[in-house]
Protein backbone atom coordinates (compact mmCIF):
# COMPACT_ATOMS: atom_id res chain seq x y z
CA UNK A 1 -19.67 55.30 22.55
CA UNK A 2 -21.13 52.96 19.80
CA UNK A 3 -19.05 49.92 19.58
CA UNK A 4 -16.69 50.46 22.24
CA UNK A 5 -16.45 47.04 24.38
CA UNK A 6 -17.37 47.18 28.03
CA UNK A 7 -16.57 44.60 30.50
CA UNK A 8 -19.36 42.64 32.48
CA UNK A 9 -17.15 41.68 34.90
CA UNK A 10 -17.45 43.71 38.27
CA UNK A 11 -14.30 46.43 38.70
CA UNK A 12 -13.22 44.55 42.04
CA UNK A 13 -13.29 40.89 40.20
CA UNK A 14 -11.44 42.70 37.81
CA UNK A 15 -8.68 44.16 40.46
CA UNK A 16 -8.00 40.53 41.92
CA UNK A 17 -6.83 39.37 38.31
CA UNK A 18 -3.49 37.82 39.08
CA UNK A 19 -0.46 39.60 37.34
CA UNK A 20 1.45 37.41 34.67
CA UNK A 21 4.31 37.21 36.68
CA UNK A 22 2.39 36.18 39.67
CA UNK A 23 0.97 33.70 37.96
CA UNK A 24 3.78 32.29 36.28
CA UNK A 25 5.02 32.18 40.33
CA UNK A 26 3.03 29.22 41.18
CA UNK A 27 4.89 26.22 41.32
CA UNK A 28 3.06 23.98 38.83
CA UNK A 29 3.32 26.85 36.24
CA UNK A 30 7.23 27.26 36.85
CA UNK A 31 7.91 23.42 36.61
CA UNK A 32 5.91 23.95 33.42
CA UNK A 33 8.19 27.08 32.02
CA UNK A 34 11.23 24.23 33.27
CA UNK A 35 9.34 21.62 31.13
CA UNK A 36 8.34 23.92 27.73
CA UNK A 37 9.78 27.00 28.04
CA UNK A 38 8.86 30.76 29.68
CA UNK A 39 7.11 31.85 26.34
CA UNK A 40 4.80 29.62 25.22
CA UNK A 41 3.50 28.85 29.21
CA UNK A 42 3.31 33.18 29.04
CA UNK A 43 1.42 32.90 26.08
CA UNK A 44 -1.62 30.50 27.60
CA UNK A 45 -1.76 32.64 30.55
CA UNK A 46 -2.23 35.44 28.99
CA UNK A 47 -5.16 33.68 26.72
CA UNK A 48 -6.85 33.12 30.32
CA UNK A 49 -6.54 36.18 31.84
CA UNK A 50 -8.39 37.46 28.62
CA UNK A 51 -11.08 34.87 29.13
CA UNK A 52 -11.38 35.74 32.58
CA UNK A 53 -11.38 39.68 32.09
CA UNK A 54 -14.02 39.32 29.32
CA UNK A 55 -16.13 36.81 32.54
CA UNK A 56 -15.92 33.55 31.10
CA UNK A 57 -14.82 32.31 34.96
CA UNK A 58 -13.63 33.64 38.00
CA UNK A 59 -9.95 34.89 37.71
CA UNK A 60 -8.96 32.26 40.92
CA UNK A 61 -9.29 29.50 38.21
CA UNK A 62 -6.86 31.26 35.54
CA UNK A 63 -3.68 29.28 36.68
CA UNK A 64 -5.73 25.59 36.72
CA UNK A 65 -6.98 26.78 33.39
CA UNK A 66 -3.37 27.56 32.31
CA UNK A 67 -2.01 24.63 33.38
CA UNK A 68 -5.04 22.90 31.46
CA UNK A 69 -4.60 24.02 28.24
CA UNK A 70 -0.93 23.87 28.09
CA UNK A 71 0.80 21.27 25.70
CA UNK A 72 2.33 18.21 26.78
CA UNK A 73 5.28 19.24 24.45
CA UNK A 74 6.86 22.57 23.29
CA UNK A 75 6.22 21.30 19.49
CA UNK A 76 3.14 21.61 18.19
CA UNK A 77 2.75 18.34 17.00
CA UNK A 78 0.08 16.55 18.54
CA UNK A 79 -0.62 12.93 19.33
CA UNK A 80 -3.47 11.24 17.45
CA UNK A 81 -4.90 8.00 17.85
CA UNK A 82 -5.42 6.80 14.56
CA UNK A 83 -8.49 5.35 14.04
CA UNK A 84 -9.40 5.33 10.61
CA UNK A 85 -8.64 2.13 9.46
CA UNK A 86 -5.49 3.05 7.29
CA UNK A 87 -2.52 0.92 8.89
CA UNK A 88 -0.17 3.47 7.05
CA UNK A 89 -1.67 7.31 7.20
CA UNK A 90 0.47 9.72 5.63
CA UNK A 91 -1.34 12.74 7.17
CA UNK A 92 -0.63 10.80 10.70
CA UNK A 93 2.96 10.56 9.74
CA UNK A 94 2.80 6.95 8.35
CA UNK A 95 4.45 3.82 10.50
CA UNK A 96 4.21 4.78 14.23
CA UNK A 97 7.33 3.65 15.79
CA UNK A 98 7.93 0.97 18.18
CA UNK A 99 8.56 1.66 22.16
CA UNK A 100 12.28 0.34 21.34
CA UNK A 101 12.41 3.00 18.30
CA UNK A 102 11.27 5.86 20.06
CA UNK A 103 13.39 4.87 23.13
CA UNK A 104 16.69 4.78 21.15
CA UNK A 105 15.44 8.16 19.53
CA UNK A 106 15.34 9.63 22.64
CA UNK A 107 18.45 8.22 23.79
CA UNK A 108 20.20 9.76 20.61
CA UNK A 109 18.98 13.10 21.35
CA UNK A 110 22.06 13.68 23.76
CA UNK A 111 25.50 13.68 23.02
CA UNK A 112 26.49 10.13 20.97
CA UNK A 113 28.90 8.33 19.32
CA UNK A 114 27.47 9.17 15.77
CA UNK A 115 31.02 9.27 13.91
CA UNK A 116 33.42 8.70 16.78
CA UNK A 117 35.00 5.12 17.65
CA UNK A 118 35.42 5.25 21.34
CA UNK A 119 37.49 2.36 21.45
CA UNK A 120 40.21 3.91 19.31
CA UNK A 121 39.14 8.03 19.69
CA UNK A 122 38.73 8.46 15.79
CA UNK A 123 36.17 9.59 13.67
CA UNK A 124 34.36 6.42 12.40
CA UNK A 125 31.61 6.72 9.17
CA UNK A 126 28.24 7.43 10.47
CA UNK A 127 25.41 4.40 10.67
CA UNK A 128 27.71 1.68 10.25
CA UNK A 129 25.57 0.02 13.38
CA UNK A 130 22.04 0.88 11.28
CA UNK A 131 23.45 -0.84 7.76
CA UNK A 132 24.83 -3.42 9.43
CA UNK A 133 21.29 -4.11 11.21
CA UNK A 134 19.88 -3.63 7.52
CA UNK A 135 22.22 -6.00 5.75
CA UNK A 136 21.41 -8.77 8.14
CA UNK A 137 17.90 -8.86 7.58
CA UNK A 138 18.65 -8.42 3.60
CA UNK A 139 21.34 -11.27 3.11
CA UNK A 140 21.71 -10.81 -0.93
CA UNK A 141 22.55 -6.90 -0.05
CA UNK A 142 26.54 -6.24 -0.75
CA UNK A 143 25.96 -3.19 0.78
CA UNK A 144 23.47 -0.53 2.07
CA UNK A 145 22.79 3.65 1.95
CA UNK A 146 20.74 5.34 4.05
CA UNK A 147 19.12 8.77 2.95
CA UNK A 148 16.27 10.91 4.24
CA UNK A 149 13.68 9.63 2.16
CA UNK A 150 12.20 6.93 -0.31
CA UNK A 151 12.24 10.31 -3.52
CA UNK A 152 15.69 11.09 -2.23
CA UNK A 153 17.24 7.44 -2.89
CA UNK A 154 15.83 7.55 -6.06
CA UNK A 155 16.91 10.68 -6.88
CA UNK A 156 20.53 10.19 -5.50
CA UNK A 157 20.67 6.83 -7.99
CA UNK A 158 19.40 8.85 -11.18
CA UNK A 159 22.23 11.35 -10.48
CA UNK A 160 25.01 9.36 -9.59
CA UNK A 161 24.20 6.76 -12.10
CA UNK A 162 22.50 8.75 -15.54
CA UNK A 163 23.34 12.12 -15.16
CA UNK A 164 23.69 12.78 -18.93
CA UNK A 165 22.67 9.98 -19.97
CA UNK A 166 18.88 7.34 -20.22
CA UNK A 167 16.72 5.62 -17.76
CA UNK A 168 15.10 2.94 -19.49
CA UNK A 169 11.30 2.58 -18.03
CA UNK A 170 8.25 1.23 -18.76
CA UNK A 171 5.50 3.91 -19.69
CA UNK A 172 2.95 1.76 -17.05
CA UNK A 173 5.58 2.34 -14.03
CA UNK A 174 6.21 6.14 -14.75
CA UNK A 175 3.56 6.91 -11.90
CA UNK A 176 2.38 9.82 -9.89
CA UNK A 177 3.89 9.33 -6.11
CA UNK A 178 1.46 11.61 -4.03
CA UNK A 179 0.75 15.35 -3.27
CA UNK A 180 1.03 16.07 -7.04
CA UNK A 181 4.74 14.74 -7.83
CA UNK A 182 5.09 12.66 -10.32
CA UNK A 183 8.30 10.11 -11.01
CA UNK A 184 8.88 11.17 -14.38
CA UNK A 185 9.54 15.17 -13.41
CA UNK A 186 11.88 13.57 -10.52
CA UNK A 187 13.71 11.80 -12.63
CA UNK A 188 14.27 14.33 -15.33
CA UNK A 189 15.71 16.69 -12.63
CA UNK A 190 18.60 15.00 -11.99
CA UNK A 191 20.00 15.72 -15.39
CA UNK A 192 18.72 12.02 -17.02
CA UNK A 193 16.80 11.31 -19.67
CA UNK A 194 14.11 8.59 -19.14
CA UNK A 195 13.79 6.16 -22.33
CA UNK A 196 9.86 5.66 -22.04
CA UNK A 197 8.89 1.88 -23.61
CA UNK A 198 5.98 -0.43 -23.78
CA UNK A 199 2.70 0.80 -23.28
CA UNK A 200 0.50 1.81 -20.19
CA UNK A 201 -0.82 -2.38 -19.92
CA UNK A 202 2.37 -4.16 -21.64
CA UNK A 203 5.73 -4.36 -21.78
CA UNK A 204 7.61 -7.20 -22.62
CA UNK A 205 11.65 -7.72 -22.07
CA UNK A 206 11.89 -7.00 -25.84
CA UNK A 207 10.71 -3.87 -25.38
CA UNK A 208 13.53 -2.76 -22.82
CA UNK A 209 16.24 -5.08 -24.63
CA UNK A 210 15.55 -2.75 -28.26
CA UNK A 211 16.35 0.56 -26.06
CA UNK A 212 19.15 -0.65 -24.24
CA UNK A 213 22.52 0.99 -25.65
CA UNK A 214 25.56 2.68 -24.92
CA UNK A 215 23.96 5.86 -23.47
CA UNK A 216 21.93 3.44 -21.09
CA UNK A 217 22.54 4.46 -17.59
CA UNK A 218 20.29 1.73 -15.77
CA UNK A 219 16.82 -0.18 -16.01
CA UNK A 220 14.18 1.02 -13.35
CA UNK A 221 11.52 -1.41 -12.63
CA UNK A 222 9.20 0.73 -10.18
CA UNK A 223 6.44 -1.36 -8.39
CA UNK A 224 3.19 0.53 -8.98
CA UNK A 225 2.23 0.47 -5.05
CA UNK A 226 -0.55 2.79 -5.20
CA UNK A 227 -2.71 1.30 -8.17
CA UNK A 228 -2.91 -1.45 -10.44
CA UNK A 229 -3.62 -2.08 -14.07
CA UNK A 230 -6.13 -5.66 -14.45
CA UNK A 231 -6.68 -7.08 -17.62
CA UNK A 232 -5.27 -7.69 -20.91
CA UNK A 233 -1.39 -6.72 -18.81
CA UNK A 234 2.07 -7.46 -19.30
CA UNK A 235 5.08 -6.66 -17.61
CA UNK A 236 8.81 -7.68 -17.55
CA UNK A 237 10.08 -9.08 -14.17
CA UNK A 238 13.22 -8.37 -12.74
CA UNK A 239 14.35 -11.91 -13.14
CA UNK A 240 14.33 -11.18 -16.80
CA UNK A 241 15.56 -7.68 -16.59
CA UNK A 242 18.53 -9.13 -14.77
CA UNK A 243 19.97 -10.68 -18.60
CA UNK A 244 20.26 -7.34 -19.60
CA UNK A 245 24.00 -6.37 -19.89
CA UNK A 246 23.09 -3.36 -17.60
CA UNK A 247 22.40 -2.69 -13.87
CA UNK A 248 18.92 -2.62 -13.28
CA UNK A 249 17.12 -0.37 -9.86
CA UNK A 250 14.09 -1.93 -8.65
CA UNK A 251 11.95 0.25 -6.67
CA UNK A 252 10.00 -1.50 -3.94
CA UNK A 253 8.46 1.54 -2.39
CA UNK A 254 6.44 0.44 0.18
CA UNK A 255 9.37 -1.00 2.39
CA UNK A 256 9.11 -4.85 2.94
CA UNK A 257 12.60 -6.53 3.56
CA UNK A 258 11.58 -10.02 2.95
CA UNK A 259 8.09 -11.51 1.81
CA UNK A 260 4.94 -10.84 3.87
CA UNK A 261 2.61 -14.22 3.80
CA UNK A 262 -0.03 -11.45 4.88
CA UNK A 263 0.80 -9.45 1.43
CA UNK A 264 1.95 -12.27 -1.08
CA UNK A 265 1.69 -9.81 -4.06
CA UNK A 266 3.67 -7.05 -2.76
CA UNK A 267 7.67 -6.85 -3.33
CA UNK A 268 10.36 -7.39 -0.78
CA UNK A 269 13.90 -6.44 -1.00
CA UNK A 270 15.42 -9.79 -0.71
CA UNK A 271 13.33 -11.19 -3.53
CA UNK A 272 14.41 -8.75 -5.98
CA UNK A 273 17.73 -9.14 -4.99
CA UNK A 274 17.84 -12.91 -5.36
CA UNK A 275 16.13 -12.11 -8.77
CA UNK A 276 19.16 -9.95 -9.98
CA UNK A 277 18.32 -6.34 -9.43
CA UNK A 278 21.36 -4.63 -9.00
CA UNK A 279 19.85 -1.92 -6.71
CA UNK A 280 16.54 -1.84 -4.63
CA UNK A 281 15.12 1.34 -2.88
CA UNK A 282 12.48 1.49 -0.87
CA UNK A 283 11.19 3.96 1.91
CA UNK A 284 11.68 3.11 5.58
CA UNK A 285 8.45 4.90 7.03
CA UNK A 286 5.82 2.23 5.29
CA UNK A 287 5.68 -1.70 5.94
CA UNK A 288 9.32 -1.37 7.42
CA UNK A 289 7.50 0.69 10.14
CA UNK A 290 10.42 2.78 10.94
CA UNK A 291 11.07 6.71 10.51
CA UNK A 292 11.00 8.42 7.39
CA UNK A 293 14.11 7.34 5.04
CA UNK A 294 15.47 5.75 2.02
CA UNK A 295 16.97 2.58 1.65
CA UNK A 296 19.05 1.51 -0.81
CA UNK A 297 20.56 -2.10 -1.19
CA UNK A 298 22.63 -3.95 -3.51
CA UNK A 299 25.76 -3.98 -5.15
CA UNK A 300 28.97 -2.76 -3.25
CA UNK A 301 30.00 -0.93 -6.21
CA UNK A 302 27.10 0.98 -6.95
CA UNK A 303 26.09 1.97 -3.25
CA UNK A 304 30.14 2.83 -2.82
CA UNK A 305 29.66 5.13 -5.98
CA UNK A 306 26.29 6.59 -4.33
CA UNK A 307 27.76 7.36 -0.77
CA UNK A 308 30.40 9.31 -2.30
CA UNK A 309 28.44 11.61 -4.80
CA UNK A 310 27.88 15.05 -3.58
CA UNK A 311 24.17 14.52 -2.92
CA UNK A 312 24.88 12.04 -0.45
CA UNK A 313 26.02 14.54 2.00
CA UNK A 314 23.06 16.94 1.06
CA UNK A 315 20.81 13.62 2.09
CA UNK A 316 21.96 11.72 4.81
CA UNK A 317 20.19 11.35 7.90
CA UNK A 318 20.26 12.40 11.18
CA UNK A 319 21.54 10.41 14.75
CA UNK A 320 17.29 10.32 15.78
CA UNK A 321 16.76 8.96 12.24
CA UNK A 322 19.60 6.33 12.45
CA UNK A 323 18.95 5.58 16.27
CA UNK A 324 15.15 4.87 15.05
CA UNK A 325 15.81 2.87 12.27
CA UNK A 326 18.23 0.16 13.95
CA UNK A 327 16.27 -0.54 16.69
CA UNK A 328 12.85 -1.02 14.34
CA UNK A 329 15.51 -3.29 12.55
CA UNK A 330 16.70 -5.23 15.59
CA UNK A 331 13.91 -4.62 18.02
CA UNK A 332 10.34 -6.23 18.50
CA UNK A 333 7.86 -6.49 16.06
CA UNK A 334 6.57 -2.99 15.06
CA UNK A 335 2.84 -2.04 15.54
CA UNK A 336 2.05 -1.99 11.76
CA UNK A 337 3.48 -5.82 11.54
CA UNK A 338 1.14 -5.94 14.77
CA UNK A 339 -1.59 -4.26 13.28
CA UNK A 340 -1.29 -6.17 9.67
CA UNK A 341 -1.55 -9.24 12.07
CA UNK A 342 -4.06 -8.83 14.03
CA UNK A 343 -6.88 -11.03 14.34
CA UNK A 344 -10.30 -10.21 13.23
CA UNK A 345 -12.25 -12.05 16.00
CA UNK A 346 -9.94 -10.01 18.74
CA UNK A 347 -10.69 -7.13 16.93
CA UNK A 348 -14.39 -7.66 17.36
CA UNK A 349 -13.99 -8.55 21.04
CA UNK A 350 -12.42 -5.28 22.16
CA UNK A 351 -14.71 -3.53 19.49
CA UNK A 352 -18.25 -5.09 21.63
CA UNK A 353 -16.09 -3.94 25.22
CA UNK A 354 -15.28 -0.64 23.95
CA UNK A 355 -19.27 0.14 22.90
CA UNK A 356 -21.06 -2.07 25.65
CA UNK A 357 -18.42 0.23 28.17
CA UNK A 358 -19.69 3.53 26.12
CA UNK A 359 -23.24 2.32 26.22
CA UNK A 360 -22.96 2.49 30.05
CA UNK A 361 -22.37 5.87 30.05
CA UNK A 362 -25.55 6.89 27.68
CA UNK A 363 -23.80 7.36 24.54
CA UNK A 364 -25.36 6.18 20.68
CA UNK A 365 -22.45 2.92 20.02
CA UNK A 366 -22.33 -0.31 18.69
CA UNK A 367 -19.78 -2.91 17.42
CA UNK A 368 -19.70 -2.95 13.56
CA UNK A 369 -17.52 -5.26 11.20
CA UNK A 370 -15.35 -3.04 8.78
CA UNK A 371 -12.48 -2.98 6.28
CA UNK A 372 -9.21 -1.78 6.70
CA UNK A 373 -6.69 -0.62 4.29
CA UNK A 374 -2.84 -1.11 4.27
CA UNK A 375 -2.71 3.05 2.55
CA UNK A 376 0.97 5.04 2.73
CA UNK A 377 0.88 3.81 -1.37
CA UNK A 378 0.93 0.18 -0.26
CA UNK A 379 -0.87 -2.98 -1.08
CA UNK A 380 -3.46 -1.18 -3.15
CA UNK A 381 -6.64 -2.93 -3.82
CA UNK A 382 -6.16 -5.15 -0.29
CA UNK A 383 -8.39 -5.10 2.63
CA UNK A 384 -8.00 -6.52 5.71
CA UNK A 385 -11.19 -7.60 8.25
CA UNK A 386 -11.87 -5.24 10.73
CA UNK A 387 -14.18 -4.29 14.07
CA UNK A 388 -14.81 -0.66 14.67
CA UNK A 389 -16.61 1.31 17.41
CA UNK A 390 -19.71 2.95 15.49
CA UNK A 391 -20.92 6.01 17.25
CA UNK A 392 -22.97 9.21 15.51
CA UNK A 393 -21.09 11.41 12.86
CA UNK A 394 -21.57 13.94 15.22
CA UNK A 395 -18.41 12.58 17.15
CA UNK A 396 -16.01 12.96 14.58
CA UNK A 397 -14.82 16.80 15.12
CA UNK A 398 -14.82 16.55 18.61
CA UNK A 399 -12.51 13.71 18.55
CA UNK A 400 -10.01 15.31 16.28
CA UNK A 401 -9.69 18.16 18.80
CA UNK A 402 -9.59 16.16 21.93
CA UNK A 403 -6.49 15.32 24.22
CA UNK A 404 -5.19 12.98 22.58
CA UNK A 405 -7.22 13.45 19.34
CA UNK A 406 -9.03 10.91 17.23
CA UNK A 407 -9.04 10.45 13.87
CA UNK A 408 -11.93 8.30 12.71
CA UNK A 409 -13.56 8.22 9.21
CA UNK A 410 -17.38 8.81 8.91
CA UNK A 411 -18.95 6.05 6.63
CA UNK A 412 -22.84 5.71 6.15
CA UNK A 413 -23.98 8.39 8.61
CA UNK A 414 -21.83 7.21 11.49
CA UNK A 415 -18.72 7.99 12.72
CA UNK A 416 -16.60 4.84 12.72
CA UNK A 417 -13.14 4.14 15.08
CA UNK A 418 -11.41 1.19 13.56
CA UNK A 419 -9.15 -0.42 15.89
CA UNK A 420 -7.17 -2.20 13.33
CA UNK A 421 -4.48 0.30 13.83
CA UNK A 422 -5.31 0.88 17.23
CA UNK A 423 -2.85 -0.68 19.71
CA UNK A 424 -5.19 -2.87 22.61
CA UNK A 425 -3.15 -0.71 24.92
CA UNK A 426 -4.80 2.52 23.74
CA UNK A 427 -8.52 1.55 24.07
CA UNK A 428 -8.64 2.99 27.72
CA UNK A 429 -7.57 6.12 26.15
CA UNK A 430 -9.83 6.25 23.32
CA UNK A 431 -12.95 5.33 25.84
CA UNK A 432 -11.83 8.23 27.82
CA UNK A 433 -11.45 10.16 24.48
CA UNK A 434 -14.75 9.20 23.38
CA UNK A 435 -16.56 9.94 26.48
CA UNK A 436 -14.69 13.65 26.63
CA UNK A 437 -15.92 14.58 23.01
CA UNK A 438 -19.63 13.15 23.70
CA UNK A 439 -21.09 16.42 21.68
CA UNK A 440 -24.17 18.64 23.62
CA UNK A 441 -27.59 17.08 23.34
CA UNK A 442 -29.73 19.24 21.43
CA UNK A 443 -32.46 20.94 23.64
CA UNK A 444 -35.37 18.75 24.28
CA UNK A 445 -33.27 15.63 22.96
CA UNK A 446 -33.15 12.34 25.53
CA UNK A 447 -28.94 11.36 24.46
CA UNK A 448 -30.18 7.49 25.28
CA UNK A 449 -33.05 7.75 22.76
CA UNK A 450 -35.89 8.26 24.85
């Protein structure tokens, strides 16, 4: 009948295809089901056994197949290896964390003592280990907050603090924060009402000190970390915000503790602080180069009058989140600080290794000089001296679906992996990665160029 599919592979091929549950007998396949659980191994065997019944290989090679193809996790999250020159990728998740970050996350997976004093048996207050590691590296701090994200500290402080009532901002700070949300509509949600003044290039302390009244909730000074204004500018610093007779929240956004002699221009908490903001937030996940959270720092009063609004409890953070953040705060350097370090002439050195090694095996690759970015709405408008591995654009989608995948960026015709955030570590793996995805020559075409 017209249309009807018919196998190619022979009937007695057919009768030695292995039965799911024999399959799912053999030991490597059961320590799998032990490792990621009975479905999801059931599910890739079954995918082969279709390959093999339709006589894309024999069915003996079903269960290496299986085995092949399965995850190395039950999530479907996938390591990358982020080669794209963006130290701070929010598609890849921003900061990657540190071995001692991902060890203590691991560690709090079990059963901990998240709100329990073991030397006395009672409850204790969650993350009094994680502020405490906070508040040491931000000495003018008072006190500290923890929520689940850089919007949600904001958000908490425009609730808890102006509900009702104004948010005095500058019209050039009332920016747009990524995927389409934009600072103002935040704001507003809470119930405040943002008292826009200036204009887009200037605003001067008289300009705050002429809206400033008795339905003034706070001052925000909001560091635009994803664009700047050059030019005929002007804008109030928090040192002069700070004579205002009201508190005034400085958002830092892009995470930095205490200055960065790599990033002179970009805000830390402990400056601010020392300059008289009352309140700084910033997000964990960016130059901190911890997990995703909010900080906020600052007066005792305030953050006591934060932690126990409603909200709070709506955004705290988890024992993985807290476990995370502590030991990027009292652990080794992190491999953004490493990768905002790193020097260019090492960078070229593994760069030449990495293609010289890939030219051995036939493949299209040289050493290039490049520029990195800081991205993750940080440092805008600074680049940092790079190396990259340049190989054809052809590479690119290969690499993104390899084990582990590779993100690279394709610039001028040529795919190029930019080890600036590329741990030294990983090169063995992205050589290996490189020379997996190596696309099909085209019939007729010599690979080396002859």
């Amino acid at each position: 009948m017209e249309g009807e599919w018919t196998s190619t592979v022979p009937d007695d091929v057919l009768r030695t295809l292995p039965r799911t549950d024999a399959a799912l007998a053999d030991p490597r396949l059961a320590a799998a089901v032990d490792r990621l659980g009975r479905r999801l191994v059931k599910a890739v065997v079954a995918v082969m056994q279709e390959r093999a019944r339709a006589g894309e290989f024999p069915p003996s090679e079903i269960n290496d197949r299986a085995l092949a193809a399965l995850p190395d996790t039950a999530s479907a999250l996938r390591p990358v290896i982020n080669a794209t020159g963006v130290l701070l990728h929010t598609n890849l998740g921003r900061a990657p964390l540190s071995a001692a970050a991902r060890d203590a996350a691991l560690a709090a997976g079990g059963t901990t003592d998240l709100e329990l004093d073991l030397d006395s048996g009672r409850r204790s207050r969650r993350g009094l280990s994680a502020v405490d590691a906070l508040l040491r590296l931000v000495p003018p701090a008072e006190a500290a907050q923890i929520v689940n994200n850089g919007a949600s500290a904001l958000v908490l402080v425009a609730t808890a603090l102006a509900k009702g009532r104004e948010i005095v901002v500058s019209r050039g700070e009332l920016v747009e924060i990524g995927d389409g949300f934009r600072l103002p509509d935040l704001l507003v949600c809470t119930g405040a009402r943002l008292r826009e003044v200036g204009t887009t290039n200037r605003t001067d302390l008289a300009d705050y000190a002429a809206a400033v009244g008795p339905a003034t909730g706070f001052v925000l000074k909001v560091h635009p970390s994803n664009f700047r204004i050059t030019g005929f500018t002007r804008a109030a610093g928090v040192t002069e915000l700070s004579r205002l007779a009201v508190p005034v929240v400085a958002d830092i956004g892009s995470g930095l503790l205490a200055p960065e002699p790599a990033l002179p221009d970009e805000p830390d908490a402990t400056t601010w602080l020392r300059a008289g903001a009352s309140l700084v937030t910033a997000s964990g996940d960016k130059l901190l180069g911890g997990p995703q959270c909010g900080l906020m720092l600052g007066r005792a009063d305030l953050v006591e009058q934060l932690a126990r609004h409603p909200l709070a409890r709506a955004m705290r953070v988890d024992k993985l989140t807290l476990a995370a953040l502590e030991a990027t705060l009292r652990g080794p350097a992190t491999p953004v600080h490493r990768a905002l370090h790193a020097k260019p002439g090492r960078l070229r050195e593994r760069a030449e290794r990495l293609a010289g090694e890939l030219r051995g095996h036939g493949l299209d690759c040289r050493a290039v000089d490049c520029e990195a970015v800081i991205g993750g709405g940080g440092a805008p408008g600074v680049t940092l001296p790079s190396a990259a591995v340049s190989l054809p654009a052809s590479f690119a989608a290969p690499l993104r679906r390899g084990r582990p995948a590779v993100m690279g960026r394709v610039e001028g015709g040529r795919c190029l992996l930019d080890l600036r955030a590329v741990p030294e570590e990983a090169d063995t793996a992205l050589a290996a990665a490189v020379r997996h995805a190596c696309p099909p020559a085209p019939a007729g075409h010599d690979e080396t160029g002859g």
